[in-house]
PDB file of N, CA and C in Angstrom:
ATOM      1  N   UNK A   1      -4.243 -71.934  13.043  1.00  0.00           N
ATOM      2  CA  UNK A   1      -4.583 -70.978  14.057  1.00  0.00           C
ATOM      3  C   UNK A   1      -3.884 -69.652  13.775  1.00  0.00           C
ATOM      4  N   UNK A   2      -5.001 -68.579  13.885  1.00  0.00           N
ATOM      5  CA  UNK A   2      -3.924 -67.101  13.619  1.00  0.00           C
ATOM      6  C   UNK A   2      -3.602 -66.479  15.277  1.00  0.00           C
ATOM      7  N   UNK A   3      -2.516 -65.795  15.148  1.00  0.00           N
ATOM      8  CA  UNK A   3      -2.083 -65.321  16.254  1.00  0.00           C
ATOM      9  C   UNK A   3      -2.571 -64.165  16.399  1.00  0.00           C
ATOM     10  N   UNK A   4      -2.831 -63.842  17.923  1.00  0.00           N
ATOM     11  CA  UNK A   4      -3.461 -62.588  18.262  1.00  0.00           C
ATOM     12  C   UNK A   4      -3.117 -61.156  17.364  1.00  0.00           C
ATOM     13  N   UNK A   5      -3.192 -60.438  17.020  1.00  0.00           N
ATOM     14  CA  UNK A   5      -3.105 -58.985  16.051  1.00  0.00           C
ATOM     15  C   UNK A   5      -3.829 -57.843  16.793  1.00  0.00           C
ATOM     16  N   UNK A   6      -2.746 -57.164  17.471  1.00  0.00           N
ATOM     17  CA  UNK A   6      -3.376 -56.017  17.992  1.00  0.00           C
ATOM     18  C   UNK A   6      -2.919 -54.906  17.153  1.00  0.00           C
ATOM     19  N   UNK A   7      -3.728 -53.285  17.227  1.00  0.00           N
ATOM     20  CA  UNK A   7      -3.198 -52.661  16.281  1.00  0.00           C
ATOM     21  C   UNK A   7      -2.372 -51.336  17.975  1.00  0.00           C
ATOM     22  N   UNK A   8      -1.604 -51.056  17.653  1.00  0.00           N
ATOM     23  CA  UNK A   8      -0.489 -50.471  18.572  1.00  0.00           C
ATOM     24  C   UNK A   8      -0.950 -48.567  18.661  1.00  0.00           C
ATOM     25  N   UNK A   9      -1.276 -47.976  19.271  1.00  0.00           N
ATOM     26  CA  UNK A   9      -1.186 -46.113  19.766  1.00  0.00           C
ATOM     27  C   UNK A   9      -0.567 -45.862  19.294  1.00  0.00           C
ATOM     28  N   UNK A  10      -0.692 -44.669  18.891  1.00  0.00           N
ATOM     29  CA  UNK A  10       1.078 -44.306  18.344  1.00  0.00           C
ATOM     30  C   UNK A  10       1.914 -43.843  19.328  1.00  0.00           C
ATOM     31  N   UNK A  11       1.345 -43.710  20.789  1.00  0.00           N
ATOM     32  CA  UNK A  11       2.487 -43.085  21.783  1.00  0.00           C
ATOM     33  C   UNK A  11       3.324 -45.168  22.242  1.00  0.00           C
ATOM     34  N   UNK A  12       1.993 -45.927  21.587  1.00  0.00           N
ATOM     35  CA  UNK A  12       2.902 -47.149  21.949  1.00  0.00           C
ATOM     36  C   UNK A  12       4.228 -47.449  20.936  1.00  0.00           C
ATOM     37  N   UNK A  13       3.358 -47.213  19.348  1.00  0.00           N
ATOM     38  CA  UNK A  13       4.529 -47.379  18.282  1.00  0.00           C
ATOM     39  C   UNK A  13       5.938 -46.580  18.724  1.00  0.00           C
ATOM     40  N   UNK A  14       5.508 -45.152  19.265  1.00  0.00           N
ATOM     41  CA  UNK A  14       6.930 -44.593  19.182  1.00  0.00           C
ATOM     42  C   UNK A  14       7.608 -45.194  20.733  1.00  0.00           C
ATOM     43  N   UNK A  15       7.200 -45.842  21.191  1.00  0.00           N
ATOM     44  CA  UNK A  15       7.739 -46.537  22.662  1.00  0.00           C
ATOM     45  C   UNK A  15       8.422 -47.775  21.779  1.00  0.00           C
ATOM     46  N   UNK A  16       8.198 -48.614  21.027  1.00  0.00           N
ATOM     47  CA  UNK A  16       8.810 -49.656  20.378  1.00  0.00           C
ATOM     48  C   UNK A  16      10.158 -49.488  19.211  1.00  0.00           C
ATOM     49  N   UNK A  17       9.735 -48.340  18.428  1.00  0.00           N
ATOM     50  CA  UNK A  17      10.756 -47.486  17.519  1.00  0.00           C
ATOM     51  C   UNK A  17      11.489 -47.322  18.648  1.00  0.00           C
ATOM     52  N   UNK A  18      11.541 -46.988  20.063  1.00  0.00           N
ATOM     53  CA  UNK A  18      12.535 -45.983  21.005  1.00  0.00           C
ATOM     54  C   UNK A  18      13.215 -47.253  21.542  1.00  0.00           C
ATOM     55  N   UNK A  19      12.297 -48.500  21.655  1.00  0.00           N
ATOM     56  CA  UNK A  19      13.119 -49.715  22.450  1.00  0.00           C
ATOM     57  C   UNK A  19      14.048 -50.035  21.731  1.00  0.00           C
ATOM     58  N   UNK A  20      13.990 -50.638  20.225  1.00  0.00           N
ATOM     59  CA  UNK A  20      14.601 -50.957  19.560  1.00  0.00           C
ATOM     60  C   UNK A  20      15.522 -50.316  18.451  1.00  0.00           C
ATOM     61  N   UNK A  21      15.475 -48.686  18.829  1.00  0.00           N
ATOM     62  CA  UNK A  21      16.653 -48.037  18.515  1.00  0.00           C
ATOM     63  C   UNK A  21      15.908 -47.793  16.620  1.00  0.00           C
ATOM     64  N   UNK A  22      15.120 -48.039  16.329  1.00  0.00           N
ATOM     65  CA  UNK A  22      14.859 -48.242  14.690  1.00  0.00           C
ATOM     66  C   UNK A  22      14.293 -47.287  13.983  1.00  0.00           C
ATOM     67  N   UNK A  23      13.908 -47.283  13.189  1.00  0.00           N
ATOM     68  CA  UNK A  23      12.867 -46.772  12.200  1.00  0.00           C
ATOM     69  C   UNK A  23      11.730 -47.615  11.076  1.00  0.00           C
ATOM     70  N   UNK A  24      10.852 -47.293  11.309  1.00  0.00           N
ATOM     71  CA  UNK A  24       9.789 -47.914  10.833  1.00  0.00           C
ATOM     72  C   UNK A  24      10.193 -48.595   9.737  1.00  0.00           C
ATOM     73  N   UNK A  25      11.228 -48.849   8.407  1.00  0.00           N
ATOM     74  CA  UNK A  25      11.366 -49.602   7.686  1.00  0.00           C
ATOM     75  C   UNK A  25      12.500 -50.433   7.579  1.00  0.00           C
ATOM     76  N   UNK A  26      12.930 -50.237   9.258  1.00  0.00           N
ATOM     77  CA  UNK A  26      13.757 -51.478   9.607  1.00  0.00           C
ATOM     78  C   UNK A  26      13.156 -53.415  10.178  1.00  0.00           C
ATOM     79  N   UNK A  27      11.404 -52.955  10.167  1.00  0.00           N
ATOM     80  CA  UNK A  27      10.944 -53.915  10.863  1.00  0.00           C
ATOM     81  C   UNK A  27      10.459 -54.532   9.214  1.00  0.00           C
ATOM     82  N   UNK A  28       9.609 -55.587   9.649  1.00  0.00           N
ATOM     83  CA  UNK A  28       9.106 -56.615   8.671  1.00  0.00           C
ATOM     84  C   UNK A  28       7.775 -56.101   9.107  1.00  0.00           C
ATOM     85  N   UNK A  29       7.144 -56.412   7.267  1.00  0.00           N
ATOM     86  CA  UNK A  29       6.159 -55.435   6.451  1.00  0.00           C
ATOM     87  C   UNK A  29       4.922 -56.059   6.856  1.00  0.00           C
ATOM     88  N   UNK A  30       3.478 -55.389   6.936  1.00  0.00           N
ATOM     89  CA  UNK A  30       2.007 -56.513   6.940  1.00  0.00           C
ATOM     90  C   UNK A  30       1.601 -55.569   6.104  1.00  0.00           C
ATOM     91  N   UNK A  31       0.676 -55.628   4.527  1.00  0.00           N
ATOM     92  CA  UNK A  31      -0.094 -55.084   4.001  1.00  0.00           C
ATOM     93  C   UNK A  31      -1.283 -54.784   4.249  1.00  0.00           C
ATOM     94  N   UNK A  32      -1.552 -53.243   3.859  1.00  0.00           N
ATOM     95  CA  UNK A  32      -2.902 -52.758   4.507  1.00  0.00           C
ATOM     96  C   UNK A  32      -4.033 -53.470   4.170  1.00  0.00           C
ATOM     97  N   UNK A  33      -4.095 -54.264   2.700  1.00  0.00           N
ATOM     98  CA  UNK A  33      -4.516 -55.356   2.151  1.00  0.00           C
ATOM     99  C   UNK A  33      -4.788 -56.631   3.045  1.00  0.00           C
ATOM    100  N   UNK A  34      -3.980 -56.598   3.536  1.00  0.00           N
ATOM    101  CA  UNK A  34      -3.567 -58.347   4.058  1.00  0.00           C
ATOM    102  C   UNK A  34      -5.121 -58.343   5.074  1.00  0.00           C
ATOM    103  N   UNK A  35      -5.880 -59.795   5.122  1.00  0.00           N
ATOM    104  CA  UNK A  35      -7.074 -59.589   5.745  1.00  0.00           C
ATOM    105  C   UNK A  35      -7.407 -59.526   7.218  1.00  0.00           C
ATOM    106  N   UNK A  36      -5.605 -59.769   7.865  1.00  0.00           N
ATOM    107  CA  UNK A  36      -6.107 -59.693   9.709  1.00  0.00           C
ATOM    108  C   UNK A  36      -5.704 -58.032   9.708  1.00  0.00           C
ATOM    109  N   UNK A  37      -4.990 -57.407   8.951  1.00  0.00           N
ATOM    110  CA  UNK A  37      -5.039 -56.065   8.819  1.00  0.00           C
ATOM    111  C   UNK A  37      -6.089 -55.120   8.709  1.00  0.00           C
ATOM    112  N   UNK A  38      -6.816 -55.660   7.754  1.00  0.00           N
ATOM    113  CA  UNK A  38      -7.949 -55.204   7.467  1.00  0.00           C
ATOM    114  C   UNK A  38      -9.236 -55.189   8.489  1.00  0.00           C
ATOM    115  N   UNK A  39      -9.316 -57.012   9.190  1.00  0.00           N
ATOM    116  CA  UNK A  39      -9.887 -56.744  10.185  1.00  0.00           C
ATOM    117  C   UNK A  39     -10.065 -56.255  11.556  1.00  0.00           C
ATOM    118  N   UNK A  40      -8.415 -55.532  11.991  1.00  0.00           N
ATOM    119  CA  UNK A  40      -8.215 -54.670  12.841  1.00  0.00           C
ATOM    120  C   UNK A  40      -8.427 -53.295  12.624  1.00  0.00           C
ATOM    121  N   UNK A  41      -8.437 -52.662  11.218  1.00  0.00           N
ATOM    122  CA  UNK A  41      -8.838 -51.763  10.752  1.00  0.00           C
ATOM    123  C   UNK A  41      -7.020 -50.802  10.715  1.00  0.00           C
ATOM    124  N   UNK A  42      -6.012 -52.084  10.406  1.00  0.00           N
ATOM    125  CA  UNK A  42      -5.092 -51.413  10.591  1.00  0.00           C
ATOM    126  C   UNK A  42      -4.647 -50.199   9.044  1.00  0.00           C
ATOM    127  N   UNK A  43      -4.049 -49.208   9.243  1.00  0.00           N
ATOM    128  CA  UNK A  43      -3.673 -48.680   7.948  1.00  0.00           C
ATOM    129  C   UNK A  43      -2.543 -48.170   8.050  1.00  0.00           C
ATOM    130  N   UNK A  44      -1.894 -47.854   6.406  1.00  0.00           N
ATOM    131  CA  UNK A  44      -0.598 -47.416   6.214  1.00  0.00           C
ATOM    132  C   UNK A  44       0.113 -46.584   7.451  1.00  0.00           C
ATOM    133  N   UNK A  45       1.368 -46.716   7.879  1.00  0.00           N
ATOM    134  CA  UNK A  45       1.915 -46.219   8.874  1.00  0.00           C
ATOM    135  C   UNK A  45       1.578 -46.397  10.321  1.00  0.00           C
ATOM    136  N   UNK A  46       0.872 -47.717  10.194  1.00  0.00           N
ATOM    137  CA  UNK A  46       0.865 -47.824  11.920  1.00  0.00           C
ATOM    138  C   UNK A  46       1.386 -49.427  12.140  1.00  0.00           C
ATOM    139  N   UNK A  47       1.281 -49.766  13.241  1.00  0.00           N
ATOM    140  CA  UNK A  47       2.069 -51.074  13.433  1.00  0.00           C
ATOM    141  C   UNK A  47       1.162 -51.810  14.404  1.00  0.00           C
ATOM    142  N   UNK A  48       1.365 -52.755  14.185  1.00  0.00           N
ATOM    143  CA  UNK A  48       0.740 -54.049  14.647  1.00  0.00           C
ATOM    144  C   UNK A  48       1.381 -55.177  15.524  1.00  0.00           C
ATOM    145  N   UNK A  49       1.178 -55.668  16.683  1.00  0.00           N
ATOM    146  CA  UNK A  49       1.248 -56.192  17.349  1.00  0.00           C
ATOM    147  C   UNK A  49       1.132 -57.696  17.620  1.00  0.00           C
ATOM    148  N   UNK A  50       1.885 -58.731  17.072  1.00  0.00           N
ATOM    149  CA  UNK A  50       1.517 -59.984  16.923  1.00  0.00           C
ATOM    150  C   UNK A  50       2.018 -60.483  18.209  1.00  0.00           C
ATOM    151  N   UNK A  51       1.368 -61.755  19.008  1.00  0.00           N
ATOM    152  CA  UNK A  51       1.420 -62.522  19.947  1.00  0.00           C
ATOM    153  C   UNK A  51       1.472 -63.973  19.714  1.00  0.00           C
ATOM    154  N   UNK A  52       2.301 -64.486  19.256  1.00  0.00           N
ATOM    155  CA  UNK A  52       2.429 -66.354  19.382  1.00  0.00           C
ATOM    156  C   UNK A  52       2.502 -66.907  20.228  1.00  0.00           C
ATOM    157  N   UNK A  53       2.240 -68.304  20.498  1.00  0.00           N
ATOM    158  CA  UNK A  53       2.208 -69.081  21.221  1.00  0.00           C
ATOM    159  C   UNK A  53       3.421 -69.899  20.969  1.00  0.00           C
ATOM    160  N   UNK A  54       4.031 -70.215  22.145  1.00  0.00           N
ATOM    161  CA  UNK A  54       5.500 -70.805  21.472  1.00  0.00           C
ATOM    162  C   UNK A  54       6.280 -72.016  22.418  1.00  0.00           C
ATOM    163  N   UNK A  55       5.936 -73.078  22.176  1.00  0.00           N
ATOM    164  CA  UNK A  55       6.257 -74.302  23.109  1.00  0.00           C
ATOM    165  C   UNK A  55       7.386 -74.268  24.286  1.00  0.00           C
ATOM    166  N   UNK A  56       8.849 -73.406  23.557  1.00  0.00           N
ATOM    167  CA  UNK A  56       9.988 -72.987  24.312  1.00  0.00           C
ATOM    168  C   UNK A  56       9.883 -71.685  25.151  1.00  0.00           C
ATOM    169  N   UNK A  57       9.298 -70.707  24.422  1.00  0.00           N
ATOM    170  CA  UNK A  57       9.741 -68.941  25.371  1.00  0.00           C
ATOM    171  C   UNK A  57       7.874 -69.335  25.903  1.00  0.00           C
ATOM    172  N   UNK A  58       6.970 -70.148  25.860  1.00  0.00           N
ATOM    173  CA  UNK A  58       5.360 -69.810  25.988  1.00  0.00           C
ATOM    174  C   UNK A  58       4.973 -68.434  25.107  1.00  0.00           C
ATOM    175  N   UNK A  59       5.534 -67.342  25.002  1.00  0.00           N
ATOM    176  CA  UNK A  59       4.702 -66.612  23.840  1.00  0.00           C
ATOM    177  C   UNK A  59       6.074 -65.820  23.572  1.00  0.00           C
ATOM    178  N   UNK A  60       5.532 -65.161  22.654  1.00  0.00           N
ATOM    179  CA  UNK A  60       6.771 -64.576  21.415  1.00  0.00           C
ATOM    180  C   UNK A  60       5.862 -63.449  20.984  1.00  0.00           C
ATOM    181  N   UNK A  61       6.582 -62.097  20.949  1.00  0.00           N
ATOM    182  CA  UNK A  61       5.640 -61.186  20.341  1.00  0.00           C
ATOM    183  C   UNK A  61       6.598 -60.495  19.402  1.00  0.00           C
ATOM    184  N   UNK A  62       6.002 -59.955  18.200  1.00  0.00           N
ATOM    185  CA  UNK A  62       6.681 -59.820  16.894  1.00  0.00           C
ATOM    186  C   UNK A  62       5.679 -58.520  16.444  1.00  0.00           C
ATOM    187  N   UNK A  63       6.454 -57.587  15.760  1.00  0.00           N
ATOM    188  CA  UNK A  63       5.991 -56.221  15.459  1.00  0.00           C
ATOM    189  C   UNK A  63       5.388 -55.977  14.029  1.00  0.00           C
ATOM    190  N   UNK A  64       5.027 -55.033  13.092  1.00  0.00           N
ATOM    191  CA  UNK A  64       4.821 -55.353  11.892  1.00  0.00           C
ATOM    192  C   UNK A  64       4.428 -53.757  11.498  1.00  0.00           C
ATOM    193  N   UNK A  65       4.956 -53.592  10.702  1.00  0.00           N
ATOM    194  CA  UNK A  65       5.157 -52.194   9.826  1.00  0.00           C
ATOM    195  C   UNK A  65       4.042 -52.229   9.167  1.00  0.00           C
ATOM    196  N   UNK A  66       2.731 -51.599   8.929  1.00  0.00           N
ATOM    197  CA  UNK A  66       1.915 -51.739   7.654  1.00  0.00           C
ATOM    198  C   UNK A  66       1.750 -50.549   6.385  1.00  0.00           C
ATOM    199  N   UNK A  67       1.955 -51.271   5.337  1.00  0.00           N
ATOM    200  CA  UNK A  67       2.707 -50.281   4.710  1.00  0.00           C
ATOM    201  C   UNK A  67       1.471 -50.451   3.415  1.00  0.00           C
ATOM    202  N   UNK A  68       0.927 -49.276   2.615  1.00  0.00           N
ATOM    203  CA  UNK A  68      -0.138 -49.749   1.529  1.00  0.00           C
ATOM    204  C   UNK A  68       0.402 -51.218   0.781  1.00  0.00           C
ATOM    205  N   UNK A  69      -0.906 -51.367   0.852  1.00  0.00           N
ATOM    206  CA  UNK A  69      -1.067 -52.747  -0.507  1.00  0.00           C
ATOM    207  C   UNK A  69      -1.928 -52.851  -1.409  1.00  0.00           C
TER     208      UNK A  69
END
């Protein structure tokens, strides 16, 4: 099963960079290549939005830098 993949605004990206104090190549990478990337139509320099399902917390959401591939 793949987990939900949203692709993020950039007034949302810079709300997530601002939560977590970071910069875009402090997070973990998804290639513009990679094919749930592709089918969000995500591209270099924007970020992505993953949603799991997770037996202990019920969902888990995890960020993703997309960087060329």
């Amino acid at each position: 099963m793949i987990p939900k993949h949203e692709l993020l605004t950039k007034e949302e990206s810079a709300q997530v960079l601002a939560r977590f104090n970071s910069s875009p190549s402090q997070f973990p990478y998804i290639q513009s290549t990679d094919s749930i990337a592709k089918e969000i139509g995500a591209k270099p320099g924007d970020f992505v939005r993953i949603t799991r399902s997770s037996e202990t917390a019920g969902t888990s959401t995890y960020y993703r830098y997309v960087v060329e591939g």
